[in-house]
Every structure is written in structure tokens, then in C-alpha cells.
N, C-alpha and C. Protein backbone atom coordinates (compact mmCIF):
# COMPACT_ATOMS: atom_id res chain seq x y z
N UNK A 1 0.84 -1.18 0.00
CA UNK A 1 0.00 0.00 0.00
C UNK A 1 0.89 1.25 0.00
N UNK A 2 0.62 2.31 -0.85
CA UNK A 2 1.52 3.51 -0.85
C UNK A 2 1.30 4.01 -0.09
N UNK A 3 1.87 4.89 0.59
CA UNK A 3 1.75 6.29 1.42
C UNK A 3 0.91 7.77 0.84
N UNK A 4 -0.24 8.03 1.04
CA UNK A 4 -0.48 9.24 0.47
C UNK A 4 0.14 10.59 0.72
N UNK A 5 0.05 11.50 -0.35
CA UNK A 5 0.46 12.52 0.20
C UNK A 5 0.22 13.39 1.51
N UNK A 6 -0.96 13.38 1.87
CA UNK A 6 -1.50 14.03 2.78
C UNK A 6 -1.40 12.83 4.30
N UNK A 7 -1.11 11.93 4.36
CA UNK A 7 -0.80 11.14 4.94
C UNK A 7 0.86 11.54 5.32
N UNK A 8 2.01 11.35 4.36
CA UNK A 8 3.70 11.71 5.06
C UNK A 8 3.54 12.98 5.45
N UNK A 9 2.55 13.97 4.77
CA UNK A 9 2.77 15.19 5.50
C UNK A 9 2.29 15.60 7.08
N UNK A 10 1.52 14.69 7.32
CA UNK A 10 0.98 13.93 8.78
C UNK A 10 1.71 13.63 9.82
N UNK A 11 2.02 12.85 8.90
CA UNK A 11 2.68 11.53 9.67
C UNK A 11 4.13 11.91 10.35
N UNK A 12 4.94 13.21 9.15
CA UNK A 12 6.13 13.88 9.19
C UNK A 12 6.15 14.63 10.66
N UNK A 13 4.94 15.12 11.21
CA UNK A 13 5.25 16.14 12.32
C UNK A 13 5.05 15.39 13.12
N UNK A 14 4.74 14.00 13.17
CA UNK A 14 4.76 13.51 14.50
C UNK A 14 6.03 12.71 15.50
N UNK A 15 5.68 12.68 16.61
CA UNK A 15 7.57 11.77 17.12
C UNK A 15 7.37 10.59 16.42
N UNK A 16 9.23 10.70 15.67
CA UNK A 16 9.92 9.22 14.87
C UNK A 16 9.25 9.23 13.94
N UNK A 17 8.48 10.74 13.11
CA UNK A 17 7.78 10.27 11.71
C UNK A 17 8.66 11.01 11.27
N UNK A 18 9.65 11.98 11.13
CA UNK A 18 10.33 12.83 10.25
C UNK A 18 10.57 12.45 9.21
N UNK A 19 11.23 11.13 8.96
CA UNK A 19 11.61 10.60 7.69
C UNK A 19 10.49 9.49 6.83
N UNK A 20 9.22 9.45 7.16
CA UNK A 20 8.20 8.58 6.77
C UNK A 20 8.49 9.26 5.23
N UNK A 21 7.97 8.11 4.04
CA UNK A 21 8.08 8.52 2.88
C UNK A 21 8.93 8.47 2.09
N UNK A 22 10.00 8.48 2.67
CA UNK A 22 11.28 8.33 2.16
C UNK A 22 12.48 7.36 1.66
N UNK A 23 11.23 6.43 2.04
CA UNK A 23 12.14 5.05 1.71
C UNK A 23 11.08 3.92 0.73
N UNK A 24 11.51 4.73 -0.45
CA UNK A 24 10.11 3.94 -1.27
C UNK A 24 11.03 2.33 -1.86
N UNK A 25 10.24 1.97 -1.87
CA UNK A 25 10.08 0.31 -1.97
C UNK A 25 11.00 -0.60 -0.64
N UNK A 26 10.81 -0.28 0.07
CA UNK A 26 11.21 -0.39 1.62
C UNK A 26 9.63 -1.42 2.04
N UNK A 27 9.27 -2.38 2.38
CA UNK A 27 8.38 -3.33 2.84
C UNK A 27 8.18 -3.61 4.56
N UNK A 28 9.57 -3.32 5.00
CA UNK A 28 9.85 -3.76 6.23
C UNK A 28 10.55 -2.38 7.25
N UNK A 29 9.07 -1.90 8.13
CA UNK A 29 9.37 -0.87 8.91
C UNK A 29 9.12 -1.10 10.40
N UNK A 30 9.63 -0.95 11.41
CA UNK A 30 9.42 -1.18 12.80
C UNK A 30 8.60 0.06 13.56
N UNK A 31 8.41 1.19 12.62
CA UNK A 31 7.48 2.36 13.60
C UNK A 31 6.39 1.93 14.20
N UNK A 32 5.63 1.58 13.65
CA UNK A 32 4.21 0.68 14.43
C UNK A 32 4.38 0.21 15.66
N UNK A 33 5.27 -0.83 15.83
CA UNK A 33 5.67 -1.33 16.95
C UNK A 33 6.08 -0.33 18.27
N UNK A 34 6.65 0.85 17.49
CA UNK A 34 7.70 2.27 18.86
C UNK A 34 6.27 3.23 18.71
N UNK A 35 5.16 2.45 17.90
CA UNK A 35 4.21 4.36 18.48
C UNK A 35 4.52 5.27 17.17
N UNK A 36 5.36 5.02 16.27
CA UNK A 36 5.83 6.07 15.55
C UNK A 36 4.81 5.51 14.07
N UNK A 37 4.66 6.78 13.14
CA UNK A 37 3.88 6.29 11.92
C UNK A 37 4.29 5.35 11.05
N UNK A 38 3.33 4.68 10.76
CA UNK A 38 4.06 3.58 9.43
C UNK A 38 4.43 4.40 8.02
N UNK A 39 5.77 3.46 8.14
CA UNK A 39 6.61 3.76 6.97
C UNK A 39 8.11 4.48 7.70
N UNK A 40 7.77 4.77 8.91
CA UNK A 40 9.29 5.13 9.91
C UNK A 40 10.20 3.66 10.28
N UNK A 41 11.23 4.19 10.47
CA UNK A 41 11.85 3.36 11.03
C UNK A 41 12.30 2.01 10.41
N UNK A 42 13.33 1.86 9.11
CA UNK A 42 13.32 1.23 8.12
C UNK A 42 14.33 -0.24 8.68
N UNK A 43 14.07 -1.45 8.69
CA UNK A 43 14.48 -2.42 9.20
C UNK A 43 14.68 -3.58 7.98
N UNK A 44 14.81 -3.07 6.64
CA UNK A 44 14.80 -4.39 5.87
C UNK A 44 16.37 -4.71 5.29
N UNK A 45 17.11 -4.02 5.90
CA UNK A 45 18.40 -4.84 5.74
C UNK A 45 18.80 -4.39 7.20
N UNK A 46 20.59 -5.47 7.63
CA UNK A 46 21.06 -5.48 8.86
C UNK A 46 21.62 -3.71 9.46
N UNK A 47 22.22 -3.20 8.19
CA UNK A 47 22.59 -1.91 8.85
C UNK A 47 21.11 -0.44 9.14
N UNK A 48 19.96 -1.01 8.50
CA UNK A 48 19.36 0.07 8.54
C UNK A 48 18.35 -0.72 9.63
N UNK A 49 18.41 -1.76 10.39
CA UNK A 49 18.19 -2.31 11.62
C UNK A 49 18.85 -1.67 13.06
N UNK A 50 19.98 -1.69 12.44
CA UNK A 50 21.21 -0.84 13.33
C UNK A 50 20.70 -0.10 13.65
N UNK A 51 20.66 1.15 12.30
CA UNK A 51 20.19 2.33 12.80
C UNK A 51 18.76 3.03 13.60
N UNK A 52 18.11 1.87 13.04
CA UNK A 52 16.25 1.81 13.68
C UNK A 52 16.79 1.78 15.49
N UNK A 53 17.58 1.32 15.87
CA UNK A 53 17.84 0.74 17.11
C UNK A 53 18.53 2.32 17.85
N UNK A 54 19.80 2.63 17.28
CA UNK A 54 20.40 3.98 17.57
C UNK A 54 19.04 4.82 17.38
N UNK A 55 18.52 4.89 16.88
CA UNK A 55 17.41 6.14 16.90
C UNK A 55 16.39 6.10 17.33
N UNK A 56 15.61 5.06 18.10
CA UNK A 56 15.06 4.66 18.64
C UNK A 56 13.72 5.59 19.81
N UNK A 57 15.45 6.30 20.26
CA UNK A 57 14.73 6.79 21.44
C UNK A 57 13.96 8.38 20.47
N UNK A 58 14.36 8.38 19.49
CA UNK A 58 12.97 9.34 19.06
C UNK A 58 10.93 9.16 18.58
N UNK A 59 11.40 7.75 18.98
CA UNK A 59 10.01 6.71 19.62
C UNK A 59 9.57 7.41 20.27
N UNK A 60 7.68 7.27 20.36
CA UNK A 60 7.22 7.34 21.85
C UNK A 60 7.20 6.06 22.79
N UNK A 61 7.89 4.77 21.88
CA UNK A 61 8.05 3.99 22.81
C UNK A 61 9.25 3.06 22.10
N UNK A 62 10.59 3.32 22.64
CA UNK A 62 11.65 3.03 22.08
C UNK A 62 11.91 1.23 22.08
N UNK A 63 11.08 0.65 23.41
CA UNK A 63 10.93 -0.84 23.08
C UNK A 63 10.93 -1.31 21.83
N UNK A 64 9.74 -1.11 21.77
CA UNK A 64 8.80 -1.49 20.57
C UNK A 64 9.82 -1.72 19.35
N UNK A 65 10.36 -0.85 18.99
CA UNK A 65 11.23 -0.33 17.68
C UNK A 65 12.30 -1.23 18.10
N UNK A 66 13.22 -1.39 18.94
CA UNK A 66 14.00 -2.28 19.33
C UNK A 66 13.85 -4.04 19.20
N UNK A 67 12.88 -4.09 19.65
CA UNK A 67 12.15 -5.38 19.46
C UNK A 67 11.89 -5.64 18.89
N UNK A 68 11.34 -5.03 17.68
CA UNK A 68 10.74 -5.53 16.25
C UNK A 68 12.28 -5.78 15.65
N UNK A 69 13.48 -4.87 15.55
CA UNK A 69 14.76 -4.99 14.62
C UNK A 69 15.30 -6.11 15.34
N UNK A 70 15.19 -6.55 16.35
CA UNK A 70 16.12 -7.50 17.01
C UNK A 70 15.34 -8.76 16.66
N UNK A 71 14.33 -8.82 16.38
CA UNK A 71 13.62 -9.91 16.20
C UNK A 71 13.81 -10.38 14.45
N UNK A 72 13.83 -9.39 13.69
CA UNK A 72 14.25 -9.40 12.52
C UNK A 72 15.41 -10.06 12.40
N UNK A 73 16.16 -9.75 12.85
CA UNK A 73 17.94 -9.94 13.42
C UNK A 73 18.82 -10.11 14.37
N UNK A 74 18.05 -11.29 14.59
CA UNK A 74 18.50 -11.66 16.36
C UNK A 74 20.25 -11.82 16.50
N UNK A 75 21.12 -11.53 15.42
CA UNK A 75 22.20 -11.46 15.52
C UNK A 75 22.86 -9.96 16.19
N UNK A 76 21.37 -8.82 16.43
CA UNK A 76 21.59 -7.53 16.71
C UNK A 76 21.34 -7.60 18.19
N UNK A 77 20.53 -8.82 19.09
CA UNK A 77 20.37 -8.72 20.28
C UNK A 77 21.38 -8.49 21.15
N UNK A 78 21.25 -7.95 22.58
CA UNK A 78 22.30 -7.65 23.27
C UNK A 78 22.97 -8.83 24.15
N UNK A 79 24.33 -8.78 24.28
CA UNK A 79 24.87 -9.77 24.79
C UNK A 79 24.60 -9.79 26.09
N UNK A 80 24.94 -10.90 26.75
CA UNK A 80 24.79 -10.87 28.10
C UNK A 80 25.95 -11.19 28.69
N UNK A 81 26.50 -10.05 29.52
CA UNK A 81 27.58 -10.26 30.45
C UNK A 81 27.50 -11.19 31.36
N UNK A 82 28.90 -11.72 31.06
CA UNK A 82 28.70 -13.61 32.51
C UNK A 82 29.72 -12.89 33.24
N UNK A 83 28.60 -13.42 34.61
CA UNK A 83 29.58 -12.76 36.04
C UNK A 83 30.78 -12.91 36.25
N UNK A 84 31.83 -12.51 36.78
CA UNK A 84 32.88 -13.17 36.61
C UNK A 84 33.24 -13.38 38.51
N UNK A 85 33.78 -14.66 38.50
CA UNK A 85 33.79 -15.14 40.20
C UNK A 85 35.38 -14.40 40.91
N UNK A 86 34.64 -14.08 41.61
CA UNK A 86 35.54 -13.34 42.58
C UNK A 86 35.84 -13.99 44.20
């Protein structure tokens, strides 16, 4: 489904919509998930996953957006530090 015009111009002033629109033939977006408009937050390859994650916190809910790219690319999840015995 395309984006209408009157729709990115919407969608643009809201938090984590600035760049809605802009990524035409892009299929795979995580804004939905952070609160932010669809078509934000571009997750269909590993580095623009990355960046969905770094930018995140311009979410109204930076989970969301995190969770959707990590789930995409569970090679992006965070490691877990092992205690070390003392």
C-alpha cells in the first residue's frame, strides 16, 4: 500500500515520523511497533536495523522499535555479560 500525500505530511510532524516517505520500496518498517507512523523506522536490511535501534529513542516507545529490529535480526540482540567469580 503507498503512502499518500496528505498522509507523510501527517505523519512527518509527529515523534519518529520525520523521515516517513522516504524510503520507497522499503516493505519492512518497525514504527508501528515504537508508536511512531508507518513507513518510519526502516528495518529491511542489517545496517538500517542498526540504525532503527540507535534512533530509537525518538520513539514514543523506544521498546517497541527495538524489538521488532532484534527480532528481525536476532544477531543484533544484546549480549549478556557472565559474572565473573571473585
Amino acid at each position: 500500500m503507498a503512502l499518500t500525500k496528505s498522509y507523510i505530511k501527517k505523519a512527518r510532524k509527529k515523534p519518529g515520523g520525520s523521515n516517513v516517505g522516504k524510503y520507497k520500496g522499503v516493505k519492512k518498517f518497525a514504527g508501528t511497533a515504537g508508536g511512531a507512523p508507518k513507513g518510519s523506522y526502516p528495518i529491511n536490511t542489517k545496517s538500517r536495523a542498526k540504525s532503527a535501534i540507535k534512533l530509537a529513542h525518538n520513539a514514543p516507545k523506544p521498546s517497541g522499535i527495538k524489538k521488532a529490529a532484534r527480532k528481525a535480526y536476532p544477531s543484533l540482540a544484546k549480549k549478556k555479560m557472565k559474572k565473573s567469580k571473585r
